[in-house]
N, C-alpha and C. Protein backbone atom coordinates (compact mmCIF):
# COMPACT_ATOMS: atom_id res chain seq x y z
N UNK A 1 224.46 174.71 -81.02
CA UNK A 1 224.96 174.12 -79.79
C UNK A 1 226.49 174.07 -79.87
N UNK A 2 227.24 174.77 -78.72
CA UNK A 2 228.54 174.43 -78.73
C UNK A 2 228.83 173.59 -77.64
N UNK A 3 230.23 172.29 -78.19
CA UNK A 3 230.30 171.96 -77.29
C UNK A 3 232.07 172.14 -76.69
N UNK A 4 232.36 172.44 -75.51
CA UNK A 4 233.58 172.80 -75.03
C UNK A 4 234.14 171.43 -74.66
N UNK A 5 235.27 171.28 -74.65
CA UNK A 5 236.61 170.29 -73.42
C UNK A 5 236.70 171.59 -72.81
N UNK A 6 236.07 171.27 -71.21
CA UNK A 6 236.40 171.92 -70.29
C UNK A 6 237.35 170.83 -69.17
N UNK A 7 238.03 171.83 -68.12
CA UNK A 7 239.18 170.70 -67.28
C UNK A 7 239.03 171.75 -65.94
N UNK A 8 238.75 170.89 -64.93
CA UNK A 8 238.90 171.55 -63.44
C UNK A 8 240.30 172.00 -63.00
N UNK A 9 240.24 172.27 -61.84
CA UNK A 9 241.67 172.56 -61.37
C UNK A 9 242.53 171.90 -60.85
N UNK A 10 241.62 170.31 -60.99
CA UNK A 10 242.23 169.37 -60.23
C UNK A 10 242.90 168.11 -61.97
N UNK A 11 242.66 168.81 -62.82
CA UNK A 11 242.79 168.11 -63.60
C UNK A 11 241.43 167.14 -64.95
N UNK A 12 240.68 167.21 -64.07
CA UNK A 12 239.24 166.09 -64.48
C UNK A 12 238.76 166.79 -66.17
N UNK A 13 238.95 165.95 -66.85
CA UNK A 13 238.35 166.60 -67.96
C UNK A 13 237.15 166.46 -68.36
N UNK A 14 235.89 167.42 -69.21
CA UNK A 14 235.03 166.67 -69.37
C UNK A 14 233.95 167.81 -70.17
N UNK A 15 233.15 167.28 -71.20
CA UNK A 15 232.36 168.07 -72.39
C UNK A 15 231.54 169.12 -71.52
N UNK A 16 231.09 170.08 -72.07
CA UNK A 16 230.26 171.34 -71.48
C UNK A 16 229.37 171.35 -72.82
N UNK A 17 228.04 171.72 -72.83
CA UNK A 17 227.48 171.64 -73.88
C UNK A 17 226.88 173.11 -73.67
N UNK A 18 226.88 174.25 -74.11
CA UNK A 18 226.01 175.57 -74.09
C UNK A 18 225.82 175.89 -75.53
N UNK A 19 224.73 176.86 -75.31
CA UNK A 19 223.90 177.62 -76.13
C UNK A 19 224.95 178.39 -77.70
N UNK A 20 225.68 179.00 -76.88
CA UNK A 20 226.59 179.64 -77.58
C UNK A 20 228.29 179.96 -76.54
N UNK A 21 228.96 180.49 -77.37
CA UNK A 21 230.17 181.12 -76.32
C UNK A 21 229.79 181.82 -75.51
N UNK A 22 229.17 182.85 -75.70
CA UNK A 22 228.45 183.98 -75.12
C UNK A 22 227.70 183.03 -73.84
N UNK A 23 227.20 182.04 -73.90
CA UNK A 23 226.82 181.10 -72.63
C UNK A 23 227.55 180.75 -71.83
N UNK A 24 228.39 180.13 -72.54
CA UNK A 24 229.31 179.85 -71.62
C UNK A 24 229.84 180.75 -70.99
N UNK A 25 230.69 182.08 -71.01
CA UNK A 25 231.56 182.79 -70.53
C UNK A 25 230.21 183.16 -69.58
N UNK A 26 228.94 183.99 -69.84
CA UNK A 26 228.16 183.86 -69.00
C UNK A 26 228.61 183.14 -67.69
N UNK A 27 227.66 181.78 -67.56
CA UNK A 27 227.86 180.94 -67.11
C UNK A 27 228.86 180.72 -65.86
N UNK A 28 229.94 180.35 -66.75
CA UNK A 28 231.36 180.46 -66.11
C UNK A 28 231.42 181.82 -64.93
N UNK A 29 231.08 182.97 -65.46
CA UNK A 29 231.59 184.39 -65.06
C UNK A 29 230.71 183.60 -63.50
N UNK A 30 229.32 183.04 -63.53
CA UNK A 30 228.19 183.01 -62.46
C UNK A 30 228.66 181.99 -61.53
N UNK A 31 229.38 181.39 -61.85
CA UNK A 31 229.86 180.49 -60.91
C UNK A 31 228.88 179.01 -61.12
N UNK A 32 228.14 178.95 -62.48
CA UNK A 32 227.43 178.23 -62.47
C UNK A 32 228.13 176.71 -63.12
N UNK A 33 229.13 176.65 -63.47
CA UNK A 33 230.06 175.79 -64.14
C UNK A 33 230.93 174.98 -63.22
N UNK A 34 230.67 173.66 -63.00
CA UNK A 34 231.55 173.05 -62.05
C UNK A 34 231.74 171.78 -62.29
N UNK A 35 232.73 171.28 -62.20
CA UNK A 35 233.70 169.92 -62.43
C UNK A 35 232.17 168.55 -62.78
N UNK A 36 232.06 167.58 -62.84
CA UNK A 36 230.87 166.85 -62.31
C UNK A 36 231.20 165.67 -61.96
N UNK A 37 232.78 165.73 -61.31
CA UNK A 37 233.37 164.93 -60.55
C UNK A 37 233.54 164.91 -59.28
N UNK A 38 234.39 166.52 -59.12
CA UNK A 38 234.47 166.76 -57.97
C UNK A 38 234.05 168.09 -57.15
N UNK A 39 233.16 169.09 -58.24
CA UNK A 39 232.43 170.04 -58.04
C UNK A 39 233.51 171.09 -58.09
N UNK A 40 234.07 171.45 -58.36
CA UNK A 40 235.20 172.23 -58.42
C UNK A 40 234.63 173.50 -59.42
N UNK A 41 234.88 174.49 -58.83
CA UNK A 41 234.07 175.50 -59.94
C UNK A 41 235.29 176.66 -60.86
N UNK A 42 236.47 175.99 -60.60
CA UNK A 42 237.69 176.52 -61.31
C UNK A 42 237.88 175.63 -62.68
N UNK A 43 237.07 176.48 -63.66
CA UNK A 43 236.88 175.94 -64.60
C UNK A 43 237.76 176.71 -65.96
N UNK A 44 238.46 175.55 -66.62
CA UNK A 44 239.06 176.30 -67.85
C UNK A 44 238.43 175.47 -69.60
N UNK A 45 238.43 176.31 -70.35
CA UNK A 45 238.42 175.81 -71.86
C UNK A 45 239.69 175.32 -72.87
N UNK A 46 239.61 174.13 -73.06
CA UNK A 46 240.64 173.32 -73.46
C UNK A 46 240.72 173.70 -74.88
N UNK A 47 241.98 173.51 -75.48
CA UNK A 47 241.80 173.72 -77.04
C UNK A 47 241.01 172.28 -77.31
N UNK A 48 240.51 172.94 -78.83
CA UNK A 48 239.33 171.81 -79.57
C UNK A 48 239.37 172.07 -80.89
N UNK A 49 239.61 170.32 -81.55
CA UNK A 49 239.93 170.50 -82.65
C UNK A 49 239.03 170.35 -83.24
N UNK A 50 238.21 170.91 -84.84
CA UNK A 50 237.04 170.24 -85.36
C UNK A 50 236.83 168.58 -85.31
N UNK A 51 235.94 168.25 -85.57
CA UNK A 51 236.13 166.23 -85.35
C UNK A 51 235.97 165.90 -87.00
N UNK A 52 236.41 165.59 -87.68
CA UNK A 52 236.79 164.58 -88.77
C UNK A 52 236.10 162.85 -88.96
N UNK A 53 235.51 162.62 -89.74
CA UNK A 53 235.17 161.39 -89.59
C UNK A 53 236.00 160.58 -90.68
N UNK A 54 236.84 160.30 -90.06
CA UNK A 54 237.93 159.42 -91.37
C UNK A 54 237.41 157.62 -91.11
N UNK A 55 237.69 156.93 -92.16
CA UNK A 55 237.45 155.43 -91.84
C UNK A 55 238.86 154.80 -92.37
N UNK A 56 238.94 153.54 -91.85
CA UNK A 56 239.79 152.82 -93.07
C UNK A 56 239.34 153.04 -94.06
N UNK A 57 238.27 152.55 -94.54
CA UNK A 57 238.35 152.71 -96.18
C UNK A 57 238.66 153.70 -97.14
N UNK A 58 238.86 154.69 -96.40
CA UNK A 58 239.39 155.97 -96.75
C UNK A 58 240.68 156.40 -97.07
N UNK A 59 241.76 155.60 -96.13
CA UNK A 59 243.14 155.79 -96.10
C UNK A 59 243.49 155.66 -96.83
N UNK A 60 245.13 156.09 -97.01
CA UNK A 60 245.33 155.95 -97.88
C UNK A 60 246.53 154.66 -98.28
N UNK A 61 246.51 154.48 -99.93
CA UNK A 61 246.91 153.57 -100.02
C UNK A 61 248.19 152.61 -99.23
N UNK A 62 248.27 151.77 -99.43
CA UNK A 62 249.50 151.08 -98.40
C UNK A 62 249.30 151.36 -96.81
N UNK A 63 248.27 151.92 -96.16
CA UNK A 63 248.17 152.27 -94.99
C UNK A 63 248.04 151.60 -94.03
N UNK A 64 247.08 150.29 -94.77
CA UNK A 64 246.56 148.94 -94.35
C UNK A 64 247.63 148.20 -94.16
N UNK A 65 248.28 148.55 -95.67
CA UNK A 65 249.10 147.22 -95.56
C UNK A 65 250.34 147.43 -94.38
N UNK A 66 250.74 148.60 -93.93
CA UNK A 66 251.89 148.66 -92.58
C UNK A 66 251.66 147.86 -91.83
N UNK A 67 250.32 148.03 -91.67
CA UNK A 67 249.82 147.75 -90.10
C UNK A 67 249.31 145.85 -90.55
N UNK A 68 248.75 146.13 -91.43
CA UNK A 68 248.16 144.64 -92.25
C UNK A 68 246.76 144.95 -91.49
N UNK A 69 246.22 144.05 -92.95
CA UNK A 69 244.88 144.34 -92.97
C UNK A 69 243.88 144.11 -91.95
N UNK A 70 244.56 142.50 -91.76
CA UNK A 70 243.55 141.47 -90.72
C UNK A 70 244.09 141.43 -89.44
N UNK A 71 245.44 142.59 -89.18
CA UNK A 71 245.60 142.31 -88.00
C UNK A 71 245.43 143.14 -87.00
N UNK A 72 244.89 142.63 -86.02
CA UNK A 72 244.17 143.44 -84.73
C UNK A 72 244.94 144.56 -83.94
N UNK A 73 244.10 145.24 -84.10
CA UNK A 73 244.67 146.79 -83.37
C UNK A 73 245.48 146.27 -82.04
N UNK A 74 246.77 147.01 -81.31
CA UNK A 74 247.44 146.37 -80.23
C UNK A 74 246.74 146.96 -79.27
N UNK A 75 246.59 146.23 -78.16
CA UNK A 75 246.19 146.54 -77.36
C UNK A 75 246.84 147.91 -76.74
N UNK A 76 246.01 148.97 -76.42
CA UNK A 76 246.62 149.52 -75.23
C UNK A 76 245.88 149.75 -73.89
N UNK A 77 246.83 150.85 -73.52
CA UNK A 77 246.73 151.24 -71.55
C UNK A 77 245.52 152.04 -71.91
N UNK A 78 244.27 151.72 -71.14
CA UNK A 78 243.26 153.20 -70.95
C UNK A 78 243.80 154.45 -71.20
N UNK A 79 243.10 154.93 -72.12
CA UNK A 79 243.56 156.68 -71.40
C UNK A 79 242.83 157.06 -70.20
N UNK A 80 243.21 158.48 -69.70
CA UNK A 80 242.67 158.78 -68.27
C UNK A 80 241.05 159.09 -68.49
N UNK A 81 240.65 159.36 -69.52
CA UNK A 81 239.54 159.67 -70.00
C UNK A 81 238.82 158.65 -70.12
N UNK A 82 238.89 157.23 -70.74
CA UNK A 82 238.20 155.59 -70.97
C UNK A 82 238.81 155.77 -69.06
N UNK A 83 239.78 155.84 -68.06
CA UNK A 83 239.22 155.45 -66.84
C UNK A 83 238.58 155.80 -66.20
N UNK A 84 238.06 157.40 -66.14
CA UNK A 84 237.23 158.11 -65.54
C UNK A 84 235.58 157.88 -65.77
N UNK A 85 235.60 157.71 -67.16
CA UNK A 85 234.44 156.90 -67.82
C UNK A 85 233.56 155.56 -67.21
N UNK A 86 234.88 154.82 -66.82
CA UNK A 86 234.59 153.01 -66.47
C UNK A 86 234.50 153.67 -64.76
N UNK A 87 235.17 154.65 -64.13
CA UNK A 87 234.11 155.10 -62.44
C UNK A 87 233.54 155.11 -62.37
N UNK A 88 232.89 156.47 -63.17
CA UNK A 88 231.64 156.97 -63.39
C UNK A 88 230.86 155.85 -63.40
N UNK A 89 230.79 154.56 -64.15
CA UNK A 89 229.84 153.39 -64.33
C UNK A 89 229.67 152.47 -63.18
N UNK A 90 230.65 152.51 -62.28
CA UNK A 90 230.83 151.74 -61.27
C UNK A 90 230.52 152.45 -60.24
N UNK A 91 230.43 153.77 -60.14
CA UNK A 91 230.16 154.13 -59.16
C UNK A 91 228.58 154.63 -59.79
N UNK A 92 227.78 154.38 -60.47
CA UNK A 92 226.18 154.24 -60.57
C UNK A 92 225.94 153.24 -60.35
N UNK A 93 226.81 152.24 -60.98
CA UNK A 93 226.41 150.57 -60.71
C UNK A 93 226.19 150.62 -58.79
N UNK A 94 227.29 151.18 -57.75
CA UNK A 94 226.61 150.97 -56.99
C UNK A 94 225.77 151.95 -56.13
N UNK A 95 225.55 152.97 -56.72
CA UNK A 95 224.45 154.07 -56.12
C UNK A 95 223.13 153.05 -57.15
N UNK A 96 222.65 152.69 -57.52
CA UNK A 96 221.57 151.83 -58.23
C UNK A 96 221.30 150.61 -57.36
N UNK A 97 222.08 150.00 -56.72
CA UNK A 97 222.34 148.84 -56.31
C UNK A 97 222.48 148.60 -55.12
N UNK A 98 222.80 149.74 -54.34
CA UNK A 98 223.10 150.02 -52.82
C UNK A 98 222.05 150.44 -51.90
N UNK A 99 221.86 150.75 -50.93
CA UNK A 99 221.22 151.87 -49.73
C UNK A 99 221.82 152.32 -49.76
N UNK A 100 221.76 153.65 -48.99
CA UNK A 100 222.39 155.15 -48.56
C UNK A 100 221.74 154.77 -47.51
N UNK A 101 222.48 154.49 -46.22
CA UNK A 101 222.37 154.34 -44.78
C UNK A 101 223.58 155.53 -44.25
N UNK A 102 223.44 156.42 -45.28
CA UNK A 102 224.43 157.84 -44.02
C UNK A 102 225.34 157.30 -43.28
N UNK A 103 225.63 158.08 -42.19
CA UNK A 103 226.67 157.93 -41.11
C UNK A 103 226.22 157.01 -39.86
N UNK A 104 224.88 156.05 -40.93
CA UNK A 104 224.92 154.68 -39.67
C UNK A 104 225.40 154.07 -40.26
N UNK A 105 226.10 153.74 -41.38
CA UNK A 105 227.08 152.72 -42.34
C UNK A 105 227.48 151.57 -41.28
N UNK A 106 228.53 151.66 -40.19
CA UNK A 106 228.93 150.63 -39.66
C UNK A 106 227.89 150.05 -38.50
N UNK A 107 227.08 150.72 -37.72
CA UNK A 107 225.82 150.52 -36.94
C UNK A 107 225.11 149.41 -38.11
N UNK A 108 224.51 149.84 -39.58
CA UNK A 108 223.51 149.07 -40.17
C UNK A 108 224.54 147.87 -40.66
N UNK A 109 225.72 147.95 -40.59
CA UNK A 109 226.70 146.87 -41.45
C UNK A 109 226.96 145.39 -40.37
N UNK A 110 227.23 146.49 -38.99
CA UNK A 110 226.95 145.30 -38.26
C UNK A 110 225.60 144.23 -37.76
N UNK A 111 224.76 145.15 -37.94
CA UNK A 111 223.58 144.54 -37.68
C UNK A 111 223.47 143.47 -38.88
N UNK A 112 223.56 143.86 -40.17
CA UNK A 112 223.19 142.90 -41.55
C UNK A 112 224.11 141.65 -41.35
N UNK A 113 225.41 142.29 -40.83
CA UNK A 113 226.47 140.62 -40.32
C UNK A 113 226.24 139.74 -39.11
N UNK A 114 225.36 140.50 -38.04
CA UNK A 114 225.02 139.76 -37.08
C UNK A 114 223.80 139.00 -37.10
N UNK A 115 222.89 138.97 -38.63
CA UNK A 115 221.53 139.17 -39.08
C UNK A 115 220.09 139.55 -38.13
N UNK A 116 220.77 141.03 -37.86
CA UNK A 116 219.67 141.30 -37.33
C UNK A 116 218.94 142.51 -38.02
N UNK A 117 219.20 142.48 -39.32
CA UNK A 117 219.17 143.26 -40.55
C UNK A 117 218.80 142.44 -41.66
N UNK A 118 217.81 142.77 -42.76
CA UNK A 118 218.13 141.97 -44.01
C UNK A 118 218.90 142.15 -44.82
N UNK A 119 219.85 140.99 -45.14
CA UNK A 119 221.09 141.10 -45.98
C UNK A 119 220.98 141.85 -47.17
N UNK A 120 221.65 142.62 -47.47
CA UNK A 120 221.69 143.99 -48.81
C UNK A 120 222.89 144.73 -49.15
N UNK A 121 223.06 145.46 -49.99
CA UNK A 121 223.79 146.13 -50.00
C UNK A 121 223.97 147.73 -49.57
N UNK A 122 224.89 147.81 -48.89
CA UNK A 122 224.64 149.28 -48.17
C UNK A 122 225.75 150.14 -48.91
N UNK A 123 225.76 151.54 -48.63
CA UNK A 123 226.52 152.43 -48.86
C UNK A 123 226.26 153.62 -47.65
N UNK A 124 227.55 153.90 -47.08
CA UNK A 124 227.59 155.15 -46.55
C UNK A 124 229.04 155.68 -45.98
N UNK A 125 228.98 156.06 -44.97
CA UNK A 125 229.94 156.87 -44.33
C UNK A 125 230.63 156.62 -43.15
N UNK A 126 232.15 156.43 -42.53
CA UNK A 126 232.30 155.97 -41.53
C UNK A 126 233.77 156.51 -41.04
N UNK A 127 234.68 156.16 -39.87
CA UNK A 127 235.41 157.04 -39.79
C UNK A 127 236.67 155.86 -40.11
N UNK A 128 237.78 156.24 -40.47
CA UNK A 128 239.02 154.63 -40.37
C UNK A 128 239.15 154.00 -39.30
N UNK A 129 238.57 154.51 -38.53
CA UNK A 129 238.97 153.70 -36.66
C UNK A 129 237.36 152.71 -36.64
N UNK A 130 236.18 152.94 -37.18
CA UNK A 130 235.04 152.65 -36.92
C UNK A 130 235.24 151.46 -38.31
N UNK A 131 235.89 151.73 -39.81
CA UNK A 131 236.32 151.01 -40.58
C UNK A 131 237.27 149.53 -40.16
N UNK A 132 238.43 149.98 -39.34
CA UNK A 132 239.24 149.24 -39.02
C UNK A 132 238.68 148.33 -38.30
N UNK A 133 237.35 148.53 -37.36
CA UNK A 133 236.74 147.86 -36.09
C UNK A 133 235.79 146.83 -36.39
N UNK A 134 235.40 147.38 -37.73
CA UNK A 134 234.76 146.31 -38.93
C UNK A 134 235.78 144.93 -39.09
N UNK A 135 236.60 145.85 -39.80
CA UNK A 135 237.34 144.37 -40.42
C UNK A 135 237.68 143.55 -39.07
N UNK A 136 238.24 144.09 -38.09
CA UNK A 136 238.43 143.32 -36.95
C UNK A 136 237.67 142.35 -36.65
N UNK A 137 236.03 142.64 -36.86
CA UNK A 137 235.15 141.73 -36.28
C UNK A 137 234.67 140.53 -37.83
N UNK A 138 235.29 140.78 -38.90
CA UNK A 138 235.08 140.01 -39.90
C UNK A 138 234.29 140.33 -40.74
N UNK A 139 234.10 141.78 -40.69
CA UNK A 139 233.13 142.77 -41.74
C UNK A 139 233.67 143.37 -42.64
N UNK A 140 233.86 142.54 -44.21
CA UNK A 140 234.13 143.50 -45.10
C UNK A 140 233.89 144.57 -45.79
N UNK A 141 234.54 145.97 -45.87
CA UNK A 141 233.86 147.04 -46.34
C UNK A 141 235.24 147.48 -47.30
N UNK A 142 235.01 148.38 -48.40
CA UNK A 142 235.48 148.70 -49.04
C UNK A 142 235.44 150.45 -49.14
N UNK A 143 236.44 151.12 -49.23
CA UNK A 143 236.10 152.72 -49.62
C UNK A 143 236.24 153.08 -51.11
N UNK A 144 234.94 153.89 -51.78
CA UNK A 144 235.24 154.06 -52.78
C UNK A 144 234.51 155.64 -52.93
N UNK A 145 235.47 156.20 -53.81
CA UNK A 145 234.84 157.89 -53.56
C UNK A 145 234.13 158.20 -54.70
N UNK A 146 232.88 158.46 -54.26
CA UNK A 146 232.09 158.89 -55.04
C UNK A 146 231.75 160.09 -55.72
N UNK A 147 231.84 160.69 -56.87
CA UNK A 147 231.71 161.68 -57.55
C UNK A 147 230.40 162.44 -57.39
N UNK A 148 231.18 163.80 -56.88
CA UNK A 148 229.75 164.84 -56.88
C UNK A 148 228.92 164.86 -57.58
N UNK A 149 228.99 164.83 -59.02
CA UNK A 149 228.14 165.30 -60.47
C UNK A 149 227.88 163.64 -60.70
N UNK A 150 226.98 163.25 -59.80
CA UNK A 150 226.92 161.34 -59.92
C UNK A 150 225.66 161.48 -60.66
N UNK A 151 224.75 161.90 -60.42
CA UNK A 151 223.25 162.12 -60.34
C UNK A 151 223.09 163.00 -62.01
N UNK A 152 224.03 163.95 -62.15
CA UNK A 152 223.49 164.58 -63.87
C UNK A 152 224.22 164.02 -64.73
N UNK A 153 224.19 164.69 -65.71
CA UNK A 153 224.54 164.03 -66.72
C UNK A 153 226.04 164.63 -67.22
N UNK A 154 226.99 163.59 -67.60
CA UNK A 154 228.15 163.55 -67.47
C UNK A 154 228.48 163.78 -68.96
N UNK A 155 229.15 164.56 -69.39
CA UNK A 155 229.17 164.05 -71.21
C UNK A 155 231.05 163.55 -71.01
């Protein structure tokens, strides 16, 4: 099994798992290879380094002591990779959790606020003028864009 860092054209990075090289370029050549963010089928192969399993206990001497032993890693900023990751989760959290009411989104949104609907959570589609007409009437909705490749599996 090989596995690639492949990256769309829009940037999105993300694992490809095939058979062999020979699969992949396959593959790729078929048009069968596409983003699983944003479906994008302009696909490239990233350099890749072997993976190493190093531990602390391994390092070497005094290595600990720079940093000190007991003291906690500093915090940092996400990389773009840990944020794309934490979408991906949020945007299943609400395809799991939601309806798919299509392009009656603001039709079923108003009905659930006027309760002539049972209260739930919806998901769908609407235009900014049909959005804006929401909030006007005291209907909160939120836009959040959902990733093509929601449904397979993401490595």
């Amino acid at each position: 099994m090989k596995v690639f860092n492949l990256c769309c054209a829009h940037e999105h990075s993300f694992e490809g798992w095939f058979a062999s090289t020979e699969a992949f370029s396959s593959q790729l050549e078929r048009g069968l290879v596409e983003c699983p963010l944003c479906g994008d089928r302009t696909i490239r192969r990233l350099p890749t380094a072997p993976r190493l399993n190093l531990s602390a206990r391994h390092a070497p001497e005094g290595e600990a002591a720079v940093r000190g032993a007991d003291a906690p890693a500093a915090a940092a900023a996400p990389t773009p990779e840990q944020l794309q990751a934490l979408w991906l989760r949020l945007a299943r959290q609400i395809r799991d959790h939601t309806e798919d009411v299509g392009k009656r989104f603001a039709e079923e949104a108003r009905r659930i606020h006027y309760r002539e609907a049972p209260e739930r959570g919806i998901r769908g589609v609407t235009t900014p003028e049909e959005a804006t007409s929401l909030a006007e009437e005291g209907i909160e909705v939120f836009s959040f864009p959902m990733p093509k490749g929601l449904d397979g599996p993401v490595q």
